[in-house]
N, C-alpha and C. Protein backbone atom coordinates (compact mmCIF):
# COMPACT_ATOMS: atom_id res chain seq x y z
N UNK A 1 -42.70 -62.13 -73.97
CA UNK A 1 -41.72 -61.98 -72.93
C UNK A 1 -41.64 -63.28 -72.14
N UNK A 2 -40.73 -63.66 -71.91
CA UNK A 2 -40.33 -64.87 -71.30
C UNK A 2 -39.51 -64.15 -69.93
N UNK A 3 -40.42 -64.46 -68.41
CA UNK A 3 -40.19 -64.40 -67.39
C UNK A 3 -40.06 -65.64 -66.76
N UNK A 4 -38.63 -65.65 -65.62
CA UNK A 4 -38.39 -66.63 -65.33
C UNK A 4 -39.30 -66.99 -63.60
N UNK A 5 -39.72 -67.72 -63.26
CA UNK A 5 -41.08 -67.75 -62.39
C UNK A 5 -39.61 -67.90 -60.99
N UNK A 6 -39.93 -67.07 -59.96
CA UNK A 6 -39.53 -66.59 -58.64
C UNK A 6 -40.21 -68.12 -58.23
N UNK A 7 -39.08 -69.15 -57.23
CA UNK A 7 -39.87 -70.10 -56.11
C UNK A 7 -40.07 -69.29 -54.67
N UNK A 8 -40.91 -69.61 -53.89
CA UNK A 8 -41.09 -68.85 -52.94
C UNK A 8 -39.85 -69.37 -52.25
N UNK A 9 -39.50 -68.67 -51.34
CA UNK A 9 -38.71 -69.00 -49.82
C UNK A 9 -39.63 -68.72 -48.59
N UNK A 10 -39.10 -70.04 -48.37
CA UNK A 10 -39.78 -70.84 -47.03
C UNK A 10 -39.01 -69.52 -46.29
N UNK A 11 -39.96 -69.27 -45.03
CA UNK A 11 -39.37 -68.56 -43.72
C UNK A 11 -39.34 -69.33 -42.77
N UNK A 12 -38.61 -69.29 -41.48
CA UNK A 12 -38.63 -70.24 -40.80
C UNK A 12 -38.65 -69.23 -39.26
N UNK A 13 -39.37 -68.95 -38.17
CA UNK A 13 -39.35 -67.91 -37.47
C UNK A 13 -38.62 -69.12 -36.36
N UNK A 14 -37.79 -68.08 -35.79
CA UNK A 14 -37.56 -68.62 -34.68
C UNK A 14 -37.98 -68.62 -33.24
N UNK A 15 -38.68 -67.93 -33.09
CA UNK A 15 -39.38 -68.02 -31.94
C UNK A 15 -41.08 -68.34 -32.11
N UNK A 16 -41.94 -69.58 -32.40
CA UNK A 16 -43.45 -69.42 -32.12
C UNK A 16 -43.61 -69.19 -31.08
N UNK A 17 -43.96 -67.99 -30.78
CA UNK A 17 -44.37 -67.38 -29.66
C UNK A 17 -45.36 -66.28 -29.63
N UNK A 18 -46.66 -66.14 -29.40
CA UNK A 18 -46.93 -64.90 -29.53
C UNK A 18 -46.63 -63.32 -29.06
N UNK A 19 -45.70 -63.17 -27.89
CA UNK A 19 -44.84 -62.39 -27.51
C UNK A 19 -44.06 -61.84 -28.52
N UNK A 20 -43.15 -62.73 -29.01
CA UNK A 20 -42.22 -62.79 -30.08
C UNK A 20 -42.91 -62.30 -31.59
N UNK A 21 -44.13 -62.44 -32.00
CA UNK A 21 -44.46 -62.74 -33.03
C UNK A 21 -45.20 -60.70 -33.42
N UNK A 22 -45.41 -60.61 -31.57
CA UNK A 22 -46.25 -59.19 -31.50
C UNK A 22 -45.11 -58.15 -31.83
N UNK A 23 -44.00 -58.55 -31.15
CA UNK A 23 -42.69 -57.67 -30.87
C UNK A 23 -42.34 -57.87 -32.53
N UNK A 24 -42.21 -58.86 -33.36
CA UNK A 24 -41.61 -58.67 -34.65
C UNK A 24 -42.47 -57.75 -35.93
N UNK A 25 -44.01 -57.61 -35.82
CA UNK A 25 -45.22 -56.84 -35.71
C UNK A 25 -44.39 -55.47 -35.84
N UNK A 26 -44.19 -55.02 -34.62
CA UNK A 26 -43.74 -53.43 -34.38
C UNK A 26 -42.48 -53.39 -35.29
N UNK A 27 -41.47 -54.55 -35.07
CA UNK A 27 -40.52 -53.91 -35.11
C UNK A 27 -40.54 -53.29 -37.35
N UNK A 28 -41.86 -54.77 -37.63
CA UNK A 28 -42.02 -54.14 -39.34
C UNK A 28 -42.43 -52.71 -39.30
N UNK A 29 -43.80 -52.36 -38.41
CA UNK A 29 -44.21 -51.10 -38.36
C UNK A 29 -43.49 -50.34 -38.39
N UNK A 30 -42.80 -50.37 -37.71
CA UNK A 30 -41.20 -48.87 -37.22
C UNK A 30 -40.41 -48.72 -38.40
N UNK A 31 -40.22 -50.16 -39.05
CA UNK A 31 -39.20 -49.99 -40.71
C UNK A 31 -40.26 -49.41 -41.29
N UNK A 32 -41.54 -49.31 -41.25
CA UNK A 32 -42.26 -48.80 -42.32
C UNK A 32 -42.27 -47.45 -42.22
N UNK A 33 -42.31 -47.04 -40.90
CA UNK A 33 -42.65 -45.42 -40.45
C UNK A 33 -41.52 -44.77 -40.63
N UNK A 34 -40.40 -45.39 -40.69
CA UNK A 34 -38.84 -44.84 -41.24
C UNK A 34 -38.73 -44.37 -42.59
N UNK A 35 -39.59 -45.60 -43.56
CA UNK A 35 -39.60 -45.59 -44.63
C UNK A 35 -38.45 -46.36 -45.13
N UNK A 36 -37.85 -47.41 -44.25
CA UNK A 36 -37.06 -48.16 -45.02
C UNK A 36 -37.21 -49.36 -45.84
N UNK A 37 -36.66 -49.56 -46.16
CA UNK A 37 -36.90 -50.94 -46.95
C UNK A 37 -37.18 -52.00 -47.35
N UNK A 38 -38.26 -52.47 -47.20
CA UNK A 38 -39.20 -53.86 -47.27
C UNK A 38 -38.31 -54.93 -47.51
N UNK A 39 -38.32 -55.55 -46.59
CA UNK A 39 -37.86 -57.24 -46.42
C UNK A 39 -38.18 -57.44 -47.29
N UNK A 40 -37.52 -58.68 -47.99
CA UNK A 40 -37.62 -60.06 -48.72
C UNK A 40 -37.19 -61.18 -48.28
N UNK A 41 -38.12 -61.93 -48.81
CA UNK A 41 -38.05 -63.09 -47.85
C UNK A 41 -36.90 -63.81 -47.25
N UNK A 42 -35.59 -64.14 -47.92
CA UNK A 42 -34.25 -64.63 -48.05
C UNK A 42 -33.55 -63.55 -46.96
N UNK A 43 -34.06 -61.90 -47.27
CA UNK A 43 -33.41 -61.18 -46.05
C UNK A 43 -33.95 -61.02 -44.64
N UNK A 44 -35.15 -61.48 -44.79
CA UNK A 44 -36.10 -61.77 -43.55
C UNK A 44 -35.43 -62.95 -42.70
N UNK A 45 -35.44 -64.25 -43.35
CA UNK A 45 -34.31 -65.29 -42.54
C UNK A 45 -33.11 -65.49 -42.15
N UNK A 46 -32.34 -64.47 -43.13
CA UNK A 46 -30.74 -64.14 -42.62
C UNK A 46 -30.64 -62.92 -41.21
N UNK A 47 -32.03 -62.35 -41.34
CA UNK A 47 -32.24 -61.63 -39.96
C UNK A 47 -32.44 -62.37 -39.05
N UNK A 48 -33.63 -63.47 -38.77
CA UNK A 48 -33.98 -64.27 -37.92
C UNK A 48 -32.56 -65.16 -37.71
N UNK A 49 -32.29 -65.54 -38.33
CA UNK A 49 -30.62 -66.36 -38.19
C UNK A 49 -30.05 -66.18 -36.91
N UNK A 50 -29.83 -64.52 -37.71
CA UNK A 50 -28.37 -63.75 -36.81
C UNK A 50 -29.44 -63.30 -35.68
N UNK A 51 -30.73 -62.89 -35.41
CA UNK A 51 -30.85 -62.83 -34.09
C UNK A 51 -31.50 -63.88 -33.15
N UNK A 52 -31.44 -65.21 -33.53
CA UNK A 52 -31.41 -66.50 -32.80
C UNK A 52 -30.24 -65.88 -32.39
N UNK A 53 -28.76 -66.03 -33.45
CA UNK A 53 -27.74 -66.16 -32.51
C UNK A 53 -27.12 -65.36 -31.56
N UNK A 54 -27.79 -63.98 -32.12
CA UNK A 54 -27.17 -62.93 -31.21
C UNK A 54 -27.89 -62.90 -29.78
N UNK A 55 -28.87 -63.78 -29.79
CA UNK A 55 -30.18 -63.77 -28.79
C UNK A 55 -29.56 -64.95 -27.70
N UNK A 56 -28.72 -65.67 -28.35
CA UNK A 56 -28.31 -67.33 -27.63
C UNK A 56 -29.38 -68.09 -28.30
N UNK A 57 -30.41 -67.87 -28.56
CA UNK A 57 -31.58 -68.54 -28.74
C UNK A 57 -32.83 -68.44 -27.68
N UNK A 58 -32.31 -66.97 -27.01
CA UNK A 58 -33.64 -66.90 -25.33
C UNK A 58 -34.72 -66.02 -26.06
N UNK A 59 -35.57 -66.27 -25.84
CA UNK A 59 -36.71 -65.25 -26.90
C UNK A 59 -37.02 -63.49 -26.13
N UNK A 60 -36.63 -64.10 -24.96
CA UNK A 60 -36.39 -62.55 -24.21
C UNK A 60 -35.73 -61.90 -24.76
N UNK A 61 -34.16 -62.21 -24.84
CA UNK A 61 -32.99 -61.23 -25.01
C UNK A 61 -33.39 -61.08 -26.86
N UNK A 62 -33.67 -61.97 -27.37
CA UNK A 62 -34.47 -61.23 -29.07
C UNK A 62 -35.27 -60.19 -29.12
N UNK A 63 -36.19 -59.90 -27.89
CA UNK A 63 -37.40 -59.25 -27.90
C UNK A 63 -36.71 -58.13 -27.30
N UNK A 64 -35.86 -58.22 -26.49
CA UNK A 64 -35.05 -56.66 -26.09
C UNK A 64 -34.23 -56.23 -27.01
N UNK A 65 -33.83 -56.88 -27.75
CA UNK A 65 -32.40 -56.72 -29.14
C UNK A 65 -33.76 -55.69 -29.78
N UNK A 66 -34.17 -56.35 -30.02
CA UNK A 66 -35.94 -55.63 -31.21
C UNK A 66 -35.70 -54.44 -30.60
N UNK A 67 -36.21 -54.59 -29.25
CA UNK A 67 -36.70 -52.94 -28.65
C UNK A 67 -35.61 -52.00 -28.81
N UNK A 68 -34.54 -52.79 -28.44
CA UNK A 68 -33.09 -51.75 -28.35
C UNK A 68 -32.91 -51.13 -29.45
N UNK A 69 -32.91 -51.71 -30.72
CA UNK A 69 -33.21 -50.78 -32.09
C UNK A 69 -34.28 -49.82 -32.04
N UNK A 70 -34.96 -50.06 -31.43
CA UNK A 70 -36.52 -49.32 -32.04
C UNK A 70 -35.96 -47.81 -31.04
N UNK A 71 -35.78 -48.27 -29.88
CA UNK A 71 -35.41 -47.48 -28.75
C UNK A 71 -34.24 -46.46 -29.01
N UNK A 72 -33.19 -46.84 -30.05
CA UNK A 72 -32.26 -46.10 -30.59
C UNK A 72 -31.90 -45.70 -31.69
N UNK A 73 -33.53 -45.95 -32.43
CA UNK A 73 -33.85 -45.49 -33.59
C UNK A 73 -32.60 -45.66 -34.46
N UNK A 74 -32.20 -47.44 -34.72
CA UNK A 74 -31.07 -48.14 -35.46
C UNK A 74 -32.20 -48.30 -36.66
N UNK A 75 -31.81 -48.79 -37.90
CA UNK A 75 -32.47 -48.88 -38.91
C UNK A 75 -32.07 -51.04 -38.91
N UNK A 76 -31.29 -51.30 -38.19
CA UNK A 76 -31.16 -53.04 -38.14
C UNK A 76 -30.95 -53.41 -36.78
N UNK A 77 -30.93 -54.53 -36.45
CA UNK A 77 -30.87 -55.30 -35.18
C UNK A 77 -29.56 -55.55 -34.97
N UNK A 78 -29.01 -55.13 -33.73
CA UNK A 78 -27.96 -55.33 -33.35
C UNK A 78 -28.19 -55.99 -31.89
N UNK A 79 -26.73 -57.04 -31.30
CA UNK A 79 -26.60 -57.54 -29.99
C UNK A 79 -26.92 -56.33 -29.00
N UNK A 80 -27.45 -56.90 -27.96
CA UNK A 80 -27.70 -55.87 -27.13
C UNK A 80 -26.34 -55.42 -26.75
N UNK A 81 -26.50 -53.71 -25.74
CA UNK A 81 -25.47 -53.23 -25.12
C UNK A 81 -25.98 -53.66 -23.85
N UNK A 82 -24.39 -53.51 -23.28
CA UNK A 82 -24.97 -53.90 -21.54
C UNK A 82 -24.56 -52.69 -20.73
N UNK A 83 -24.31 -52.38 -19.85
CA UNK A 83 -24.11 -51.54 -18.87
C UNK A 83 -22.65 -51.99 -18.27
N UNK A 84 -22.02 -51.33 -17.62
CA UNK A 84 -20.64 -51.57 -16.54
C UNK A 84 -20.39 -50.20 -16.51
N UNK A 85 -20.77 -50.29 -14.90
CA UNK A 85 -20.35 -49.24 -13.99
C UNK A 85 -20.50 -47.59 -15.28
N UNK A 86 -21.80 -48.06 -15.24
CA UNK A 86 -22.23 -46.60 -16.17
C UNK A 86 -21.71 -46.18 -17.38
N UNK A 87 -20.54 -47.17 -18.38
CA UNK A 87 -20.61 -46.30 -19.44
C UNK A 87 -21.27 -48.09 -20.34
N UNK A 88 -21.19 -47.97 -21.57
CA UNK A 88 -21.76 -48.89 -22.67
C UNK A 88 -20.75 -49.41 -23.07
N UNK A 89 -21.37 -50.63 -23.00
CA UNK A 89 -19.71 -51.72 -24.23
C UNK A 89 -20.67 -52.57 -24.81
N UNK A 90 -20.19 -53.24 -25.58
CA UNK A 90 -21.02 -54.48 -26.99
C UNK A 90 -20.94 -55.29 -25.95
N UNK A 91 -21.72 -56.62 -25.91
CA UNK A 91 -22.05 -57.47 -25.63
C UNK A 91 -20.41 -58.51 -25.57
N UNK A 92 -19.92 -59.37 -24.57
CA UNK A 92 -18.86 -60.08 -25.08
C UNK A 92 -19.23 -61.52 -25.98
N UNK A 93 -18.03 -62.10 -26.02
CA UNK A 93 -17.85 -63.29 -27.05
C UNK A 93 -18.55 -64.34 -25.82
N UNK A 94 -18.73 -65.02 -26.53
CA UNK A 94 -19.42 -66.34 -25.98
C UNK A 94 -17.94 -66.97 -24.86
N UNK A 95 -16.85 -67.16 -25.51
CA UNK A 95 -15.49 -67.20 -25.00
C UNK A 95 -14.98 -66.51 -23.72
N UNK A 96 -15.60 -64.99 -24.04
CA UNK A 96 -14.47 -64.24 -22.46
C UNK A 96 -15.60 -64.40 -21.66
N UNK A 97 -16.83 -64.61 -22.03
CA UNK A 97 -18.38 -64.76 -21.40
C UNK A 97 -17.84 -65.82 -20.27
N UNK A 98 -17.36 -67.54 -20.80
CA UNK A 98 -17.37 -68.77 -20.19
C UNK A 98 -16.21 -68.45 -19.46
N UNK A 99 -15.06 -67.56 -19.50
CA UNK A 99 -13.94 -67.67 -18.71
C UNK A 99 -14.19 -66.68 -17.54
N UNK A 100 -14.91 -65.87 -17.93
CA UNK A 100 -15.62 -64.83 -16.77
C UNK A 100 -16.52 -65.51 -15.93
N UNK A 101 -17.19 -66.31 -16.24
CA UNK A 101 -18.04 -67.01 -15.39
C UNK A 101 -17.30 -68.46 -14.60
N UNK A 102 -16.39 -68.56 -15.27
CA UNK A 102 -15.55 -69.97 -14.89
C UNK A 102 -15.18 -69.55 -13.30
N UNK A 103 -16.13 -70.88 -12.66
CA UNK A 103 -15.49 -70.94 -11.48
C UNK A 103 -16.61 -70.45 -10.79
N UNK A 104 -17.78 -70.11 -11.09
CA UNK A 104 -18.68 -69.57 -10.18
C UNK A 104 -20.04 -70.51 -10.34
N UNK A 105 -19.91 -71.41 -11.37
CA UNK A 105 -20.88 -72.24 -10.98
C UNK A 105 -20.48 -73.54 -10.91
């Protein structure tokens, strides 16, 4: 049998942090206790990717994105929700974000 040899993929975490590193810890545990589906490596970094970006890059708002799944028993990481005047909306664009803030700093 002629198998073709797998190269590893590099991971690249985006946050060294041990905060960050404890919070990503749980959040494998919780996929495990679900019973979902074991990362691979290539889908492990297209996660870290998208939650640098969904995070801005603040290691806080990553570490609440984490919890907010775990907390709403999501099976993936999504942008956080925010609050206004008591009901839930998605997070805005980076865009209506800077025009909403335009003018106040």
């Amino acid at each position: 049998m002629n198998k073709k040899k797998i190269e590893p993929f590099p991971v690249k975490i985006p946050f060294d942090n041990v905060d960050f590193l404890h919070k990503w810890d749980e959040w494998i545990m919780y996929r495990k206790q679900r019973h979902l589906a074991n990362y691979v490596p290539i889908g492990i970094q297209k996660t870290f990717d998208r939650l640098f970006l969904d995070s801005g890059g603040n290691m806080q708002i990553a570490i609440k994105i984490i919890d907010q799944s775990i907390e709403k028993n999501w099976q993936g990481l999504f942008p956080l929700k925010t609050q206004y005047n008591g009901s839930t909306s998605a997070t805005i664009s980076d865009d209506k974000l800077k025009t909403a803030l335009a003018g106040r700093y």
